[in-house]
N, C-alpha and C. Protein backbone atom coordinates (compact mmCIF):
# COMPACT_ATOMS: atom_id res chain seq x y z
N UNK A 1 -19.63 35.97 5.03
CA UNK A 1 -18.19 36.07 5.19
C UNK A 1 -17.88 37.01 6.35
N UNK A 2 -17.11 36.48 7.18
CA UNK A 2 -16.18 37.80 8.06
C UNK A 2 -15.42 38.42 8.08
N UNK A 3 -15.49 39.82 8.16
CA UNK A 3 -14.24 40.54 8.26
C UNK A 3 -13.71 40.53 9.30
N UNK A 4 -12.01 40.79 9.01
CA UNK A 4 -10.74 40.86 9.59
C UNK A 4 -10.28 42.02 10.23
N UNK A 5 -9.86 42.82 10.56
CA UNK A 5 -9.23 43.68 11.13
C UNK A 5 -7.69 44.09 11.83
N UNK A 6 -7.15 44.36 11.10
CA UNK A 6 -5.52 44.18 11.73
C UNK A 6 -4.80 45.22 12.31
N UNK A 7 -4.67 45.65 13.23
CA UNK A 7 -4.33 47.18 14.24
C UNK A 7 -2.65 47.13 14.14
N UNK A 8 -1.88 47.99 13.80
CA UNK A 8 -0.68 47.60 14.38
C UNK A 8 0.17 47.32 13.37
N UNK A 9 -0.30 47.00 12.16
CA UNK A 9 0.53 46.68 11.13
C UNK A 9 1.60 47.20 10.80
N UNK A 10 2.62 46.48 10.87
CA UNK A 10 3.96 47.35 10.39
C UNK A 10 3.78 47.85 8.97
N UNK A 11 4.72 49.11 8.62
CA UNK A 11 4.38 49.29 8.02
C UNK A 11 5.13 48.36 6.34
N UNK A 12 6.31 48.27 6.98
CA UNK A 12 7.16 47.60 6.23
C UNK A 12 6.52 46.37 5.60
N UNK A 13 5.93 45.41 6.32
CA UNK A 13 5.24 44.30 6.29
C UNK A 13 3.91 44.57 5.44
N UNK A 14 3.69 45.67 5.36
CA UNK A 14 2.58 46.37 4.40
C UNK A 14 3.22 46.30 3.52
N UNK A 15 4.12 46.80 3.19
CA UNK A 15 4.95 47.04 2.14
C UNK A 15 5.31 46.00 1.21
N UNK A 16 5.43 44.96 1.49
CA UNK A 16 6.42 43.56 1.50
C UNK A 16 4.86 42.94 0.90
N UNK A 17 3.91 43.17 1.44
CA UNK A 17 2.68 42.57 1.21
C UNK A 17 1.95 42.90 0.04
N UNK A 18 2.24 44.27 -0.06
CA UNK A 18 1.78 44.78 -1.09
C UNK A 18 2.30 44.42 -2.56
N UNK A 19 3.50 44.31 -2.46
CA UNK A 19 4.38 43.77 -3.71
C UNK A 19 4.78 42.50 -4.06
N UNK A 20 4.12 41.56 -2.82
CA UNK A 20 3.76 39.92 -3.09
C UNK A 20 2.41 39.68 -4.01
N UNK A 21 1.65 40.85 -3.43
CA UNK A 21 0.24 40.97 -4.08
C UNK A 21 0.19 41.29 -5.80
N UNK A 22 1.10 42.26 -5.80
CA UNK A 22 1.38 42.51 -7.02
C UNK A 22 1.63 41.54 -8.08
N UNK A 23 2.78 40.81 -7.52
CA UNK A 23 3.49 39.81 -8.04
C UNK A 23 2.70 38.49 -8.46
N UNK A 24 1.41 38.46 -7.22
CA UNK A 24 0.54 37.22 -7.84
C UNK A 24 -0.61 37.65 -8.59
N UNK A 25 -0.48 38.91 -9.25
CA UNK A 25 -1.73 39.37 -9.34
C UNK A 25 -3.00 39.78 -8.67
N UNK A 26 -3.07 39.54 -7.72
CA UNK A 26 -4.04 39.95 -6.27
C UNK A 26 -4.37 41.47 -5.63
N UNK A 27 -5.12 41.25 -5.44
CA UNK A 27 -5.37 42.72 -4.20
C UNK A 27 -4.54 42.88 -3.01
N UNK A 28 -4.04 43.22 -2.26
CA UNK A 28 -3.78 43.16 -0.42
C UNK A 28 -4.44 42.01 0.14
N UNK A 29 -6.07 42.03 -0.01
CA UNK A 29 -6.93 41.26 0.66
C UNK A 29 -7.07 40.07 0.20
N UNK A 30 -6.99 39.51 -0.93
CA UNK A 30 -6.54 38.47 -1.60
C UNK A 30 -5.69 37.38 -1.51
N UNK A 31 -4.18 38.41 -0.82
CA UNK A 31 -3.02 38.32 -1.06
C UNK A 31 -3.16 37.45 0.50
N UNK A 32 -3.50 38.21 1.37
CA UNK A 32 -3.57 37.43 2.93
C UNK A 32 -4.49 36.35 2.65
N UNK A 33 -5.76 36.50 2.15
CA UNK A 33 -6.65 35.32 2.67
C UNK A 33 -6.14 33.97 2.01
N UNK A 34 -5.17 34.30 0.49
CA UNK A 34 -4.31 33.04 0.40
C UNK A 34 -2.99 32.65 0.96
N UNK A 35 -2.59 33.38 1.60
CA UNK A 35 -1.21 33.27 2.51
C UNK A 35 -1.71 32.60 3.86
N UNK A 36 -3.35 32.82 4.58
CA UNK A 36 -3.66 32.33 5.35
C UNK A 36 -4.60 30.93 4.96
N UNK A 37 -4.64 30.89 4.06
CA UNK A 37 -5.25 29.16 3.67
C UNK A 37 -4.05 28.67 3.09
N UNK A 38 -2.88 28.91 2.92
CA UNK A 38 -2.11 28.10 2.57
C UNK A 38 -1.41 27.42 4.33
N UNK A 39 -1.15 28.82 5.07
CA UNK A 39 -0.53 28.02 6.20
C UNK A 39 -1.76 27.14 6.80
N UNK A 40 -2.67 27.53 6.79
CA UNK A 40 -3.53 26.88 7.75
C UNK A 40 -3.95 25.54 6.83
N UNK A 41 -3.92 25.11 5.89
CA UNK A 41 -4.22 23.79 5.06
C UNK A 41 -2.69 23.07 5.26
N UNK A 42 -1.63 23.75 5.16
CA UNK A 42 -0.98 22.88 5.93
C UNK A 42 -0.07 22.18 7.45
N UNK A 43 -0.69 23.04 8.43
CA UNK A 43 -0.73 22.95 9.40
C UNK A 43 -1.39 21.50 9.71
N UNK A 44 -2.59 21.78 8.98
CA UNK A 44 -4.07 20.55 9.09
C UNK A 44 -3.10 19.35 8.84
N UNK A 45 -2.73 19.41 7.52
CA UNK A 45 -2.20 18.32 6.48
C UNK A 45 -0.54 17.75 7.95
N UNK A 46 0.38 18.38 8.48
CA UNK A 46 1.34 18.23 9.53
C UNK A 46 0.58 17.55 10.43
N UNK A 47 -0.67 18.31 11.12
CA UNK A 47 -1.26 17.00 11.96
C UNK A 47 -2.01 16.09 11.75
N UNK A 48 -2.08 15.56 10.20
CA UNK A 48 -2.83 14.60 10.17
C UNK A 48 -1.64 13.43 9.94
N UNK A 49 -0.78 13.98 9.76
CA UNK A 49 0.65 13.17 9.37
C UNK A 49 2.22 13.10 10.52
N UNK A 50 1.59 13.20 11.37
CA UNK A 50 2.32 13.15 12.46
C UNK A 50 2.37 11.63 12.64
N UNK A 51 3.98 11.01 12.72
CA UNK A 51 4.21 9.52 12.74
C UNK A 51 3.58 9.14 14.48
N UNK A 52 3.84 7.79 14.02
CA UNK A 52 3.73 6.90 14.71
C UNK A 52 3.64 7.47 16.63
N UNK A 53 5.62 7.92 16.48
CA UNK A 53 6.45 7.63 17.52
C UNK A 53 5.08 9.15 18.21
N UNK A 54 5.26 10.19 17.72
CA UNK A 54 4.35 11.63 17.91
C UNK A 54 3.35 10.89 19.08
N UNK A 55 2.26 10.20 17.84
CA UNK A 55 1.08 10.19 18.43
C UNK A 55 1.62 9.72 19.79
N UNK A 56 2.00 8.48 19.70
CA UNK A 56 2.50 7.67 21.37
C UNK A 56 2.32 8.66 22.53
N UNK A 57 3.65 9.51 21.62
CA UNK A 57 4.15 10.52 23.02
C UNK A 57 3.12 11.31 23.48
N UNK A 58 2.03 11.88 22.62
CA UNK A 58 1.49 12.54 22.64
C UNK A 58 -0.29 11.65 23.44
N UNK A 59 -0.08 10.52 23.50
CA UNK A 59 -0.65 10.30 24.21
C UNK A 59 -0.47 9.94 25.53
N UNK A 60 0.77 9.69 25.38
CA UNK A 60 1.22 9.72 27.14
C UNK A 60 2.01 10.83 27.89
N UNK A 61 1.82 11.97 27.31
CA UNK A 61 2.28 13.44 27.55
C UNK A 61 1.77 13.73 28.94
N UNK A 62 0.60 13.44 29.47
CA UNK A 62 0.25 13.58 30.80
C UNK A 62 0.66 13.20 32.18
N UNK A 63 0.83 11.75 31.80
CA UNK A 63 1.62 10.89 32.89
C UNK A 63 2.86 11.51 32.86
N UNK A 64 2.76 11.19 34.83
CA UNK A 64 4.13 11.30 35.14
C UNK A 64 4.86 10.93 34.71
N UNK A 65 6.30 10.68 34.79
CA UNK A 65 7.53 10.23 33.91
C UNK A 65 7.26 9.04 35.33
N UNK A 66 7.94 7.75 34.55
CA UNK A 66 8.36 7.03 35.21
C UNK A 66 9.55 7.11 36.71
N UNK A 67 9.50 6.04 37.36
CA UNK A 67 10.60 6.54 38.25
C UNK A 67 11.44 5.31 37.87
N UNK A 68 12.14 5.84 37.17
CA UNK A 68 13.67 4.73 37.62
C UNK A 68 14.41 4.29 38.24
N UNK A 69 14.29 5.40 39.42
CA UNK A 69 14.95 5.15 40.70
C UNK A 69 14.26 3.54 41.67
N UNK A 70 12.76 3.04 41.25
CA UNK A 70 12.51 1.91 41.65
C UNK A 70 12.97 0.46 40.70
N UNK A 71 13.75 0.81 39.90
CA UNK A 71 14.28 -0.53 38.98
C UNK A 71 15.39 -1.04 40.31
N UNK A 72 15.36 -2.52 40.10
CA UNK A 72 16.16 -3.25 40.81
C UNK A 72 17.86 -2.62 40.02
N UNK A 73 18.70 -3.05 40.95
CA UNK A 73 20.55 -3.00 39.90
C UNK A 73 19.98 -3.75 39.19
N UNK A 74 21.13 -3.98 38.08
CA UNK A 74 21.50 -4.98 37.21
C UNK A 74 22.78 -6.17 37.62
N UNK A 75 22.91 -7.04 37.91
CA UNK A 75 23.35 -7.80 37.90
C UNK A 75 24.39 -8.46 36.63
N UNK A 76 25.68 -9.09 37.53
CA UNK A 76 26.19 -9.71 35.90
C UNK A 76 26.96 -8.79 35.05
N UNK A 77 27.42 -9.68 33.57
CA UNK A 77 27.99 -8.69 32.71
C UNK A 77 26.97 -8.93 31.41
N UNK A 78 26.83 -8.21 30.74
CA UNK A 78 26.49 -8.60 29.59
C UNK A 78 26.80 -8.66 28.38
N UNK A 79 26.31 -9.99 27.73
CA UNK A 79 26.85 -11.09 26.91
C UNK A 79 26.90 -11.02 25.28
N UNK A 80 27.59 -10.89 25.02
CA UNK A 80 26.99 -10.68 22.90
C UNK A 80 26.28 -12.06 22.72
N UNK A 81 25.27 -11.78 21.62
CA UNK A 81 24.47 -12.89 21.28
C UNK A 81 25.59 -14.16 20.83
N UNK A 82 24.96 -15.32 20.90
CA UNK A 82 26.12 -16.59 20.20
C UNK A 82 24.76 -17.05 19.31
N UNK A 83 25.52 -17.19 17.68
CA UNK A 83 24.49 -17.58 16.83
C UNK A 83 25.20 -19.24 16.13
N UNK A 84 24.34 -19.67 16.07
CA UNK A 84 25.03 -21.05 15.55
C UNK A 84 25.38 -21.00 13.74
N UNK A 85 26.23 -22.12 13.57
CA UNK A 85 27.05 -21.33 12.20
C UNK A 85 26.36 -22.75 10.92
């Protein structure tokens, strides 16, 4: 197992931590290493569930953007569909 080390800790946030710990029954150290497998299991679980539209974008995130400025005008007016009755 590895240890952690945290420099800097507020102290307040100590505080706050300490009495979450309490509350679940836990130690301090306890108290983080399940506060940090909870975000990080669902972080995992968000990107494994990222829709459809995500992935797309996210695979064409690199490419340049299109230029629109090379589309021809448009011509004409346009028409509502006519459906037969």
């Amino acid at each position: 197992m590895a240890t952690l080390t945290i420099r800097d800790f507020d102290d307040d946030l100590k505080a706050a931590l300490r009495v979450r710990a309490a509350q679940h029954g836990r130690s301090m150290e306890s108290e983080v290493r399940e506060i940090l497998r909870q975000v990080l299991v669902a972080d995992e679980a968000r990107a494994a569930n990222i829709g459809l539209g995500s992935r797309i974008a996210a695979l064409f995130a690199d490419l340049d953007e299109p230029a629109f400025d090379d589309l021809p005008p448009r011509s004409g007016h346009v028409k509502a569909a006519e459906f037969p009755e």
